[in-house]
PDB file of N, CA and C in Angstrom:
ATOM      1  N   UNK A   1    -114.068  24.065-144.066  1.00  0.00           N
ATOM      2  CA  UNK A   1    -113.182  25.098-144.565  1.00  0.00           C
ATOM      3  C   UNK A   1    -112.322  24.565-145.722  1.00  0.00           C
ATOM      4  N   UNK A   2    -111.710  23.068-145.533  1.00  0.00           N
ATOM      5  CA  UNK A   2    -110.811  22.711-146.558  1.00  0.00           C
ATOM      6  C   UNK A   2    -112.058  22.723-148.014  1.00  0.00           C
ATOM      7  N   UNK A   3    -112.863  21.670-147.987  1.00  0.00           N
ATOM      8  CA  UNK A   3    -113.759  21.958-148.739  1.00  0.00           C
ATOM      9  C   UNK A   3    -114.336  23.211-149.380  1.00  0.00           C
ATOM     10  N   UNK A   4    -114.536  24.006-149.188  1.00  0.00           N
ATOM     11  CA  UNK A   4    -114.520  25.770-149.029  1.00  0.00           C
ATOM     12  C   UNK A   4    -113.218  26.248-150.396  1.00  0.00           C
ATOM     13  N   UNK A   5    -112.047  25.746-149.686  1.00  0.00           N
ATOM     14  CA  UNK A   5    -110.918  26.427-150.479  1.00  0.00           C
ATOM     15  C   UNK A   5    -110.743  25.137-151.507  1.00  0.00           C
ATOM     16  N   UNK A   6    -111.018  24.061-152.026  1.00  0.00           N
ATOM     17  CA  UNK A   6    -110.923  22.896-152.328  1.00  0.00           C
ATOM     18  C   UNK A   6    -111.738  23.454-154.063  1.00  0.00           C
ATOM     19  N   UNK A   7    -112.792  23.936-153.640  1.00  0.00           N
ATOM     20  CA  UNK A   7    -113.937  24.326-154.135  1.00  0.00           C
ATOM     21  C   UNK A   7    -113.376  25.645-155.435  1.00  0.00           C
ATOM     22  N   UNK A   8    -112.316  26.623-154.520  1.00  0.00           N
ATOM     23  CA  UNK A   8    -111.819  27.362-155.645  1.00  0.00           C
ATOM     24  C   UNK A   8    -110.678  27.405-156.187  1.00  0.00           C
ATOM     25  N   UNK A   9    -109.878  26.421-156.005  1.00  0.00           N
ATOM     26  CA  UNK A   9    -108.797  25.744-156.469  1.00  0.00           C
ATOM     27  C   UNK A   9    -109.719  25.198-157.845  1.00  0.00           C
ATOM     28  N   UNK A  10    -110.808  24.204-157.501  1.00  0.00           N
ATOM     29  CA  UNK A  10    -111.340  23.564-158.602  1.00  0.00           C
ATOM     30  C   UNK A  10    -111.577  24.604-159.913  1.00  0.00           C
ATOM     31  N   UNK A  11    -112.429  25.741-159.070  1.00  0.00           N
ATOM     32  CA  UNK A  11    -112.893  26.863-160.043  1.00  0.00           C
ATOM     33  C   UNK A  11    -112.086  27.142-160.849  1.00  0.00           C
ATOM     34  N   UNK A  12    -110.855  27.645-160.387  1.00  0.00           N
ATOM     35  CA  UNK A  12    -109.629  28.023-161.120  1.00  0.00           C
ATOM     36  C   UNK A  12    -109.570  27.127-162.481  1.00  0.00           C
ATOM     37  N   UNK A  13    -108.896  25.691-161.752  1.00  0.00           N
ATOM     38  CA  UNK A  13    -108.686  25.235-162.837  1.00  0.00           C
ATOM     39  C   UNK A  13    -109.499  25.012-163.603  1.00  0.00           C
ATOM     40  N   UNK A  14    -111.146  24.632-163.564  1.00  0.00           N
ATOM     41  CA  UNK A  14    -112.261  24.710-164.693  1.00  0.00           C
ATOM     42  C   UNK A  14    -112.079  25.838-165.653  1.00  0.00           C
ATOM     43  N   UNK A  15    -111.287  27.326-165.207  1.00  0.00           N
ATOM     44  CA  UNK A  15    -110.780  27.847-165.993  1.00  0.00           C
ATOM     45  C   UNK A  15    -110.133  27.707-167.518  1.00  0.00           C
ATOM     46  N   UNK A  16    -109.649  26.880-166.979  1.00  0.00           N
ATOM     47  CA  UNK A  16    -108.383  26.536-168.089  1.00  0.00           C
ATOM     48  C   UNK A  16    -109.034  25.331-168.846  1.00  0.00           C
ATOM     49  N   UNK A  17    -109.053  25.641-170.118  1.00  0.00           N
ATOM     50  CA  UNK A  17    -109.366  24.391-170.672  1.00  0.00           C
ATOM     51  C   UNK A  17    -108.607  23.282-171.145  1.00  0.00           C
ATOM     52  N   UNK A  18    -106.896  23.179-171.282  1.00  0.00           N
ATOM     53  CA  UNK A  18    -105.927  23.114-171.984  1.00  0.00           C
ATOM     54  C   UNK A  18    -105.438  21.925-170.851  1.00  0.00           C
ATOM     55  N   UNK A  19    -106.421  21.767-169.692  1.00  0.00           N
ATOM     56  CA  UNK A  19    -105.792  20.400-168.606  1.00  0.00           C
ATOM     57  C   UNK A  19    -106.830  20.523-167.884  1.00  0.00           C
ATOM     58  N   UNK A  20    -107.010  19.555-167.194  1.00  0.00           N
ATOM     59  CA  UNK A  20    -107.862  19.333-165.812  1.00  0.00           C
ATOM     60  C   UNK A  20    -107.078  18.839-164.835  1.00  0.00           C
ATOM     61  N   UNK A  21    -108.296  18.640-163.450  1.00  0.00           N
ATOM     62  CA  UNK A  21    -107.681  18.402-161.981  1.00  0.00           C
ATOM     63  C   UNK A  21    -107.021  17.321-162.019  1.00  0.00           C
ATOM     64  N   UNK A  22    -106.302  16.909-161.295  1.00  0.00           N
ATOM     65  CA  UNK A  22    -106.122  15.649-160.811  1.00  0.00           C
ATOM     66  C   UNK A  22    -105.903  15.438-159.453  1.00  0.00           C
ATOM     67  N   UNK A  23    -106.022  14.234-158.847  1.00  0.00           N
ATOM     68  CA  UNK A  23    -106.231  13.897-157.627  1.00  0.00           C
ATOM     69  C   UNK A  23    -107.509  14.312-156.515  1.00  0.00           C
ATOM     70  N   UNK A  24    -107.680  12.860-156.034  1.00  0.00           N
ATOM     71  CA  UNK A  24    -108.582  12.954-154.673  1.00  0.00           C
ATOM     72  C   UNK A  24    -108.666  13.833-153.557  1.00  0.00           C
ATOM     73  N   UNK A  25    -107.489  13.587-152.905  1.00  0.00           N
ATOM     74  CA  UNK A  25    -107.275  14.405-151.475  1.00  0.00           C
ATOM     75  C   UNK A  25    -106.698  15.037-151.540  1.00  0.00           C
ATOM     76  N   UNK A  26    -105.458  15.337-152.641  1.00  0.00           N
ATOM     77  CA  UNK A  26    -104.299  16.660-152.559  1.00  0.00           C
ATOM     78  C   UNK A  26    -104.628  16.598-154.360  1.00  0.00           C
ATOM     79  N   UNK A  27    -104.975  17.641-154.510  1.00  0.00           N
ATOM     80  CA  UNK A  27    -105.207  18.143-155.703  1.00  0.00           C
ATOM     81  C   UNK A  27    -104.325  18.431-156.182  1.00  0.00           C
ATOM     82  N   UNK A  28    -104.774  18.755-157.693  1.00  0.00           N
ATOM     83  CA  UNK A  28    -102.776  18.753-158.219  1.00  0.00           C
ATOM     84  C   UNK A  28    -103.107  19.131-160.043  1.00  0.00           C
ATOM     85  N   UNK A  29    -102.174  19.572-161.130  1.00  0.00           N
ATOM     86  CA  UNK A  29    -102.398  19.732-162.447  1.00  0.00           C
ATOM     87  C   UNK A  29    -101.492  18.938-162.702  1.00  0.00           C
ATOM     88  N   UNK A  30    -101.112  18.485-163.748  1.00  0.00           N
ATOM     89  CA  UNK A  30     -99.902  18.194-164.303  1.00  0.00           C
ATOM     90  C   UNK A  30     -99.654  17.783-166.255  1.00  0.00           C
ATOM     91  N   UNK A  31     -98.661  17.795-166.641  1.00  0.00           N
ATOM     92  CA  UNK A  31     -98.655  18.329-167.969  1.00  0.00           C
ATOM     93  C   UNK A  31     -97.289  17.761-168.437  1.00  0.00           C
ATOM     94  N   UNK A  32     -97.528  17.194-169.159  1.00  0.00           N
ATOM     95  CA  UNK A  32     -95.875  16.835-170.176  1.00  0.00           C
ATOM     96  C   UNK A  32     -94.511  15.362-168.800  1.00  0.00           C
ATOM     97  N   UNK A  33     -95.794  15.561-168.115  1.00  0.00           N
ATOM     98  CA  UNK A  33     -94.834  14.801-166.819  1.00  0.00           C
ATOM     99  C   UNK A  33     -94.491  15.528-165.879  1.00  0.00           C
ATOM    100  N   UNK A  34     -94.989  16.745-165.555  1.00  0.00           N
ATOM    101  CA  UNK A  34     -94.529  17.592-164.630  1.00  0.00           C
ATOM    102  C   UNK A  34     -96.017  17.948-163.795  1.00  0.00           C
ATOM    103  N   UNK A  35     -95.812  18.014-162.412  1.00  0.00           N
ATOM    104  CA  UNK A  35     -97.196  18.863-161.988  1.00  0.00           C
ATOM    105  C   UNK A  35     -96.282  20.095-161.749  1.00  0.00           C
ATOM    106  N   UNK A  36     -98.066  20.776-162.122  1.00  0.00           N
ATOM    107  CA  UNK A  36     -97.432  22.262-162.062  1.00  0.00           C
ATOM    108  C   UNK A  36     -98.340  23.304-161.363  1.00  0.00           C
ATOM    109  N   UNK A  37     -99.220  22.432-160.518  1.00  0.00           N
ATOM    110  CA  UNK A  37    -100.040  23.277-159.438  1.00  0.00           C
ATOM    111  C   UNK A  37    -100.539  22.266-158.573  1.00  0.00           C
ATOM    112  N   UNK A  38    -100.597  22.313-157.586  1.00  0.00           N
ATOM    113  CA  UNK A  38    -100.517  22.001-156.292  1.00  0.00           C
ATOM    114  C   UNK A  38    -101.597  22.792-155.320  1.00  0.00           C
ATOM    115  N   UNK A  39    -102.588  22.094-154.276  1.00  0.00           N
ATOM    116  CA  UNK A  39    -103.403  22.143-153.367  1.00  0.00           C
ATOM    117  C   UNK A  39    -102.907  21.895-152.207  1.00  0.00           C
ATOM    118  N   UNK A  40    -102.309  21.994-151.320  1.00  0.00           N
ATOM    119  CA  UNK A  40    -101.423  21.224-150.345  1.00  0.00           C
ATOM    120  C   UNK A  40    -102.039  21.007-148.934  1.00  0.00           C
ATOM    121  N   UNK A  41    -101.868  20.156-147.745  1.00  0.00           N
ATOM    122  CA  UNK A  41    -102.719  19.497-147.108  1.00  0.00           C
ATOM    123  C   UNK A  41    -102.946  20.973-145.904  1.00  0.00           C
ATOM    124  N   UNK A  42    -101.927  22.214-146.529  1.00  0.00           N
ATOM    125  CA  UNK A  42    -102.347  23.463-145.587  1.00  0.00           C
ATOM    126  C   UNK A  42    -103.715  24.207-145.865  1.00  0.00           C
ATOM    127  N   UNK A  43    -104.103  23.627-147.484  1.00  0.00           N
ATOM    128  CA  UNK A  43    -104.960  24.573-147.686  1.00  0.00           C
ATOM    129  C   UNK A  43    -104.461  25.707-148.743  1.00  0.00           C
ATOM    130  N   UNK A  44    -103.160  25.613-149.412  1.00  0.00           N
ATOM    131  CA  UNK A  44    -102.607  26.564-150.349  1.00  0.00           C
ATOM    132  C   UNK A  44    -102.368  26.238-151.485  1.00  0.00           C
ATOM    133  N   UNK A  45    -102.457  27.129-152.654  1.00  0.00           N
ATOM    134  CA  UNK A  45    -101.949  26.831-153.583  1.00  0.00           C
ATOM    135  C   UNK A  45    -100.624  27.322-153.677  1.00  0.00           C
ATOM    136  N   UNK A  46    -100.327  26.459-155.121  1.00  0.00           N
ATOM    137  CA  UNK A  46     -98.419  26.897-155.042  1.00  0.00           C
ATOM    138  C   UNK A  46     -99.058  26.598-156.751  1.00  0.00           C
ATOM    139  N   UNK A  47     -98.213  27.501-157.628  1.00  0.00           N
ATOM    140  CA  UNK A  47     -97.763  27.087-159.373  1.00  0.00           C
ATOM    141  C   UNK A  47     -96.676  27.096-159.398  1.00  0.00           C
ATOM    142  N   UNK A  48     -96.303  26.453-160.248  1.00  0.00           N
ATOM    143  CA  UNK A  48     -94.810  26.539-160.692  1.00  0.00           C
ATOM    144  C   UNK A  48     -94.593  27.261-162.149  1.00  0.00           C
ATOM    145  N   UNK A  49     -93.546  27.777-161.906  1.00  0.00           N
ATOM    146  CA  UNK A  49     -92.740  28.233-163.183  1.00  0.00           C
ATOM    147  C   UNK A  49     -91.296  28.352-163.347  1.00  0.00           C
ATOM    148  N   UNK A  50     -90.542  29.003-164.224  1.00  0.00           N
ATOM    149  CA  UNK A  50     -89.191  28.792-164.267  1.00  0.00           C
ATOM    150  C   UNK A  50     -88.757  29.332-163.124  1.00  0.00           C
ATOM    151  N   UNK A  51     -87.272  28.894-162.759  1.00  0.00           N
ATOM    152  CA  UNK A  51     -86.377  29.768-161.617  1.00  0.00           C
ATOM    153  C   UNK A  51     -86.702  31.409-161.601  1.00  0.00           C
ATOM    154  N   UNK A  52     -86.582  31.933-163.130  1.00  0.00           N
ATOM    155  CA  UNK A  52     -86.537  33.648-163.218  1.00  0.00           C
ATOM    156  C   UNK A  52     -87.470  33.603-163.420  1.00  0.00           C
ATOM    157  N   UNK A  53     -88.978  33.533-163.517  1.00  0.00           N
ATOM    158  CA  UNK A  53     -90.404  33.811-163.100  1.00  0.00           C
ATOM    159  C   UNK A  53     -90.495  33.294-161.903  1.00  0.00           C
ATOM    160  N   UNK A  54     -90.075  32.310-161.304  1.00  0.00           N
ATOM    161  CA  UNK A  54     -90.429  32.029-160.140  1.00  0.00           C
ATOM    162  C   UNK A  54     -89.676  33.968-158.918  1.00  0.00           C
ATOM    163  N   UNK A  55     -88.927  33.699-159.722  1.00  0.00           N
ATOM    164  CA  UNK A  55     -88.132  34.830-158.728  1.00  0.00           C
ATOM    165  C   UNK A  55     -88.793  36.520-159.063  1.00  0.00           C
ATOM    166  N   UNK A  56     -88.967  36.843-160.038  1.00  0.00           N
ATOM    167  CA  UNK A  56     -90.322  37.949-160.653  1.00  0.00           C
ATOM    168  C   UNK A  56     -90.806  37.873-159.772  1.00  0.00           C
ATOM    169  N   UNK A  57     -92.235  37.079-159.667  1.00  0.00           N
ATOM    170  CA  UNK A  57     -93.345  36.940-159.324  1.00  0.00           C
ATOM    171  C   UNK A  57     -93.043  37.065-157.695  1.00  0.00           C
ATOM    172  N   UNK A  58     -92.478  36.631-156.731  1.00  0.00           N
ATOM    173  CA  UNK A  58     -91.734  36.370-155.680  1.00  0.00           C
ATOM    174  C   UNK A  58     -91.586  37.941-155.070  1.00  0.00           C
ATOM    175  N   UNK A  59     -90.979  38.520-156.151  1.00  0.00           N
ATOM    176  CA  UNK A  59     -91.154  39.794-155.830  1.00  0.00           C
ATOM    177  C   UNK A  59     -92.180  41.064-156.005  1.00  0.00           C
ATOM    178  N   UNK A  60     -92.799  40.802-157.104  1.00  0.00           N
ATOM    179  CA  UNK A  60     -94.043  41.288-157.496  1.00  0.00           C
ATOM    180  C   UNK A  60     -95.391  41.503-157.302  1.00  0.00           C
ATOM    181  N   UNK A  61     -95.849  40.003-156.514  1.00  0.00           N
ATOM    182  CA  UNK A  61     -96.853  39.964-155.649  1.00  0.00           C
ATOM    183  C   UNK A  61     -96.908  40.334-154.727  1.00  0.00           C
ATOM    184  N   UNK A  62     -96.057  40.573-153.770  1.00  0.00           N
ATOM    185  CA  UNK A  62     -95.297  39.962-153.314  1.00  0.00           C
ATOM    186  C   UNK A  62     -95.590  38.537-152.596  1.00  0.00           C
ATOM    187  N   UNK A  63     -94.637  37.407-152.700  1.00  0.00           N
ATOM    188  CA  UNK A  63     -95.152  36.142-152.029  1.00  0.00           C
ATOM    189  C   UNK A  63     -93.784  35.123-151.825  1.00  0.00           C
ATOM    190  N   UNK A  64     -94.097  34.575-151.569  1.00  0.00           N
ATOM    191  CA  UNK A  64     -92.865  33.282-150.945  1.00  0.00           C
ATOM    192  C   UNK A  64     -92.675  32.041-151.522  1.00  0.00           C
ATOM    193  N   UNK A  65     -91.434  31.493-151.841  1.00  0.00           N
ATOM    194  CA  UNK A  65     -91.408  29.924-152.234  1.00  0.00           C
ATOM    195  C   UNK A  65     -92.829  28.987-151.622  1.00  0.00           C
ATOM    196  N   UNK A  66     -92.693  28.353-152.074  1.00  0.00           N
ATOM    197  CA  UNK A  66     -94.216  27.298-151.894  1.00  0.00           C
ATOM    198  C   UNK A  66     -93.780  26.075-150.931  1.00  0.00           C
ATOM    199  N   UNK A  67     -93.915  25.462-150.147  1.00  0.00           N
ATOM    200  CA  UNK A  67     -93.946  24.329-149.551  1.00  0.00           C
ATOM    201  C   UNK A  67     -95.088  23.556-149.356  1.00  0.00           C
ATOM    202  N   UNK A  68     -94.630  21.832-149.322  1.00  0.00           N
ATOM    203  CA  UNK A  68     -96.137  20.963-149.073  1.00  0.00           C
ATOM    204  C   UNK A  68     -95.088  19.823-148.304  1.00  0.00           C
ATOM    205  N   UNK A  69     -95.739  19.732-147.272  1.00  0.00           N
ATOM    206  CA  UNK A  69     -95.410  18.211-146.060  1.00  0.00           C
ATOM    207  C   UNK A  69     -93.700  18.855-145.975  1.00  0.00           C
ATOM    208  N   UNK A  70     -93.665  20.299-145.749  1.00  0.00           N
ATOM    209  CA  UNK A  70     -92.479  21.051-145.387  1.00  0.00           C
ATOM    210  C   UNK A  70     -91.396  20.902-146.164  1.00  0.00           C
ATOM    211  N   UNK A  71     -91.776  20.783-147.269  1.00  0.00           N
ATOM    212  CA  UNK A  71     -90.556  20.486-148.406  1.00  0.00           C
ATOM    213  C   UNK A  71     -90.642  21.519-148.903  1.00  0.00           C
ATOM    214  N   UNK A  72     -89.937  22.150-149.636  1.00  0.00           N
ATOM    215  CA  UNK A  72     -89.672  23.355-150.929  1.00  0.00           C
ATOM    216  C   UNK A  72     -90.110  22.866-152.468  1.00  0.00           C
ATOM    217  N   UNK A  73     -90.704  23.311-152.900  1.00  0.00           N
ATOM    218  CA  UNK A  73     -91.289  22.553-154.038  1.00  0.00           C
ATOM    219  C   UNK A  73     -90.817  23.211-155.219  1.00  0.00           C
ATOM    220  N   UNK A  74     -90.116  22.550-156.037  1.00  0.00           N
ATOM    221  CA  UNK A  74     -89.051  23.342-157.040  1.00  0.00           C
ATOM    222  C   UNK A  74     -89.674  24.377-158.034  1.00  0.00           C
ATOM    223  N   UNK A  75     -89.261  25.429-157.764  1.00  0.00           N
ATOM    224  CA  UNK A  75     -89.875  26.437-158.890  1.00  0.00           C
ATOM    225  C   UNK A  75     -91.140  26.913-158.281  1.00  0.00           C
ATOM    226  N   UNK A  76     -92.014  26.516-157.220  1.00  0.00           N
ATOM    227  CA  UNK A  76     -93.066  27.281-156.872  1.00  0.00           C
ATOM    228  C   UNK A  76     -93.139  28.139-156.201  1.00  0.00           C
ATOM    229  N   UNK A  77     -94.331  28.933-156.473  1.00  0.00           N
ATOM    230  CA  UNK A  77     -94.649  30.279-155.910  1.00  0.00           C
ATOM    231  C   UNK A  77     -95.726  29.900-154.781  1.00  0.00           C
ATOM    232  N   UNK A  78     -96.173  30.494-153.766  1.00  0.00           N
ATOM    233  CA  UNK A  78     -97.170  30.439-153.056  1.00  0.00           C
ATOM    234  C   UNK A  78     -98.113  31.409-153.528  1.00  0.00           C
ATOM    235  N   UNK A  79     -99.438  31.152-153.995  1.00  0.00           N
ATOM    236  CA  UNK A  79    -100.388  32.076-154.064  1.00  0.00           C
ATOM    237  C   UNK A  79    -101.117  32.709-153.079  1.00  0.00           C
ATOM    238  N   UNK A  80    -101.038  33.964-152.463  1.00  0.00           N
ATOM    239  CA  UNK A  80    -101.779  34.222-151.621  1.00  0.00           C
ATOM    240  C   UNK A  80    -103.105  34.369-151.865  1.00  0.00           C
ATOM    241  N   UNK A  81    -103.985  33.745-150.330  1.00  0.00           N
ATOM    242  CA  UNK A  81    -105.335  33.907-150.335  1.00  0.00           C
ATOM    243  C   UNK A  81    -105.803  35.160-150.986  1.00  0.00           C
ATOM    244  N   UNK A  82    -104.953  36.514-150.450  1.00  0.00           N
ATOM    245  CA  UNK A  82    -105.535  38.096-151.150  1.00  0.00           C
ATOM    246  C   UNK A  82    -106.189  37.598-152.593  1.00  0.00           C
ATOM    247  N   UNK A  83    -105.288  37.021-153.360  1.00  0.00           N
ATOM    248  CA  UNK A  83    -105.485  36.654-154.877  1.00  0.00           C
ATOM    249  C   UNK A  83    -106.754  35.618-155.000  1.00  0.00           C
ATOM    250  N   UNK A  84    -107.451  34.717-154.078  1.00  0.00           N
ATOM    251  CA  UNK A  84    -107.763  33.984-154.801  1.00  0.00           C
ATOM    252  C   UNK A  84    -109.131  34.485-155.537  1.00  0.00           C
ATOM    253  N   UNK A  85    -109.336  35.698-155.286  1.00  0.00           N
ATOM    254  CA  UNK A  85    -110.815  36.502-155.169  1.00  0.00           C
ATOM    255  C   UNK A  85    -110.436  36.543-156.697  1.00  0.00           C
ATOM    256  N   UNK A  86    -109.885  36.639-157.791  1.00  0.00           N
ATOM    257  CA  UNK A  86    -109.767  37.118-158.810  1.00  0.00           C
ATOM    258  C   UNK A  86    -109.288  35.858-159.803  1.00  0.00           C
ATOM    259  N   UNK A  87    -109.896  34.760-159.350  1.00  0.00           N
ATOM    260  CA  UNK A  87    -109.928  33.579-160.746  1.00  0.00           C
ATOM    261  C   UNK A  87    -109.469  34.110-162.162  1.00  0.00           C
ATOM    262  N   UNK A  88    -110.201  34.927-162.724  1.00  0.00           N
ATOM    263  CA  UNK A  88    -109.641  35.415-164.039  1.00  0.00           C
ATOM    264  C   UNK A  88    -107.793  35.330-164.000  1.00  0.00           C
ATOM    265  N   UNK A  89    -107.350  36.478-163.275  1.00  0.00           N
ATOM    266  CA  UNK A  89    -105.958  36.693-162.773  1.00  0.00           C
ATOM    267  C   UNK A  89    -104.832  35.717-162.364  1.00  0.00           C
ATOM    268  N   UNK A  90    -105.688  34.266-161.632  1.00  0.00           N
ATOM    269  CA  UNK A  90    -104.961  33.617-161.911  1.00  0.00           C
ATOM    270  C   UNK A  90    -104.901  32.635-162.601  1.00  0.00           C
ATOM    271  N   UNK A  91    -105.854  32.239-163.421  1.00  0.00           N
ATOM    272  CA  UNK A  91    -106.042  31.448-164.529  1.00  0.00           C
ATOM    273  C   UNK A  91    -105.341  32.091-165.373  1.00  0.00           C
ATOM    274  N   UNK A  92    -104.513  32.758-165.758  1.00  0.00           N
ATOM    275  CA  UNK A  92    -103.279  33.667-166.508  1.00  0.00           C
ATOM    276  C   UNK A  92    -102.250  33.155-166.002  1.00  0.00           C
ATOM    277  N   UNK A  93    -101.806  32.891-164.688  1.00  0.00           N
ATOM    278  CA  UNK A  93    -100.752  32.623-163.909  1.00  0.00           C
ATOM    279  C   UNK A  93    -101.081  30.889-164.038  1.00  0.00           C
ATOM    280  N   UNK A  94    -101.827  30.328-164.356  1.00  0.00           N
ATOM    281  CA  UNK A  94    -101.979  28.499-164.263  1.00  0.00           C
ATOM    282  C   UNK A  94    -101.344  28.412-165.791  1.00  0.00           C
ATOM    283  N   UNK A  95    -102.375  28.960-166.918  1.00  0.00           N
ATOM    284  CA  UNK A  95    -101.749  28.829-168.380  1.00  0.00           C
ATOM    285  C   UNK A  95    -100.321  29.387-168.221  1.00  0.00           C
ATOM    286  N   UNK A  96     -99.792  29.650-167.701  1.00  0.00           N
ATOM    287  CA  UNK A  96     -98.638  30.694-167.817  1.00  0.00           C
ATOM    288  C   UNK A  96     -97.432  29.724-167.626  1.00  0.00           C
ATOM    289  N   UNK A  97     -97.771  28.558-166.205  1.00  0.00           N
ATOM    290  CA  UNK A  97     -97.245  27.625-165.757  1.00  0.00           C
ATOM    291  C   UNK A  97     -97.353  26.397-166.308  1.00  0.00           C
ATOM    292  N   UNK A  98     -98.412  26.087-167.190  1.00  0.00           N
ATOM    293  CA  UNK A  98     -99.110  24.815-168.304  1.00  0.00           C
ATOM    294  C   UNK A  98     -97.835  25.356-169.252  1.00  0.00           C
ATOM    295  N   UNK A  99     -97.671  26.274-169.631  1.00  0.00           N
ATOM    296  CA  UNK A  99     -97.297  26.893-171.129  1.00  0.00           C
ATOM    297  C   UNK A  99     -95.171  26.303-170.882  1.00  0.00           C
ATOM    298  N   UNK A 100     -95.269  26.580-169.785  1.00  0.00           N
ATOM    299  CA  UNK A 100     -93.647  26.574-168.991  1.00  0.00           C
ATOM    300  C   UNK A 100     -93.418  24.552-169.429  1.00  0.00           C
ATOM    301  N   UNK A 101     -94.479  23.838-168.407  1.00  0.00           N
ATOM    302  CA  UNK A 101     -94.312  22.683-168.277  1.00  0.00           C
ATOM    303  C   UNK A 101     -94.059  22.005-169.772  1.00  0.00           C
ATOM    304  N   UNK A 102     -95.100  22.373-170.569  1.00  0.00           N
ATOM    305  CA  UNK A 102     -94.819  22.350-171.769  1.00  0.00           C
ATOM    306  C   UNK A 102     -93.960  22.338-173.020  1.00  0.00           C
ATOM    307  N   UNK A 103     -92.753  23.096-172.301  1.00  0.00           N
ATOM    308  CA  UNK A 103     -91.808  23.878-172.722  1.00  0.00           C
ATOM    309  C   UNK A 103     -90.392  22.933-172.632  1.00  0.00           C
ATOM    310  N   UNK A 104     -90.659  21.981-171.616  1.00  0.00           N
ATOM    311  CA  UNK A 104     -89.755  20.923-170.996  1.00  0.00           C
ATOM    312  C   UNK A 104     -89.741  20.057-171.414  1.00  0.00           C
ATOM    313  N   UNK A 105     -88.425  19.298-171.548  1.00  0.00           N
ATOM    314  CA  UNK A 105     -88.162  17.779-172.267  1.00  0.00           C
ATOM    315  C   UNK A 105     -89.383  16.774-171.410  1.00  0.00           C
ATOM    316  N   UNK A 106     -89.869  16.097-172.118  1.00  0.00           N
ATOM    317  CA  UNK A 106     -90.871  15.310-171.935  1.00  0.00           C
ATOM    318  C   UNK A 106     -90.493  14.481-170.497  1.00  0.00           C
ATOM    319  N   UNK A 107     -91.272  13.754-169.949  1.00  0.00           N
ATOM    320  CA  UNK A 107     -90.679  12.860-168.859  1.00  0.00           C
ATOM    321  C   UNK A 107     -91.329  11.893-169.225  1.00  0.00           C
TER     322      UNK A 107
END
């Protein structure tokens, strides 16, 4: 099953041409010094974006802050499974979060 969802996490990001995966066992994007998408050992994705997109989207999807190893993960959204059927849709929401990280003083 992890493999299964592992599989369209990957898809997603093959999406995007502007970064690739990173990591072995907990998958992950990251950009400018920031990761900004996350696989987590539940099986979920989480993106990040600013506080006021994080809080939009929160309400819009509707969906919930993101957690991994029960932490709150700053600025993320939880993607629900409903969504993951529509790669296009959220490969909009990954660039969206690339474009944010980007946007930030370097680390």
């Amino acid at each position: 099953m992890r493999e299964e969802k592992i599989k369209i996490y990957d898809a997603l990001v093959s999406k995007c041409s502007r970064f690739k995966r990173k990591g072995k066992t907990m998958p992950y994007t990251s950009a400018n010094g920031y990761m900004f998408s996350l696989f987590n050992k539940d099986n979920e994705i989480g993106i990040r974006f600013s506080k006021a997109i994080q809080e939009k989207y929160i309400k819009e999807i509707p969906t919930t802050i993101y957690k991994s190893y029960g932490a709150v993960m700053k600025g993320y959204i939880l993607i629900p499974e409903k969504m993951w059927g529509d790669l296009d849709e959220l490969a909009k929401l990954l660039d969206e979060s690339y474009d944010y990280v980007m946007s930030l003083e370097p680390k």
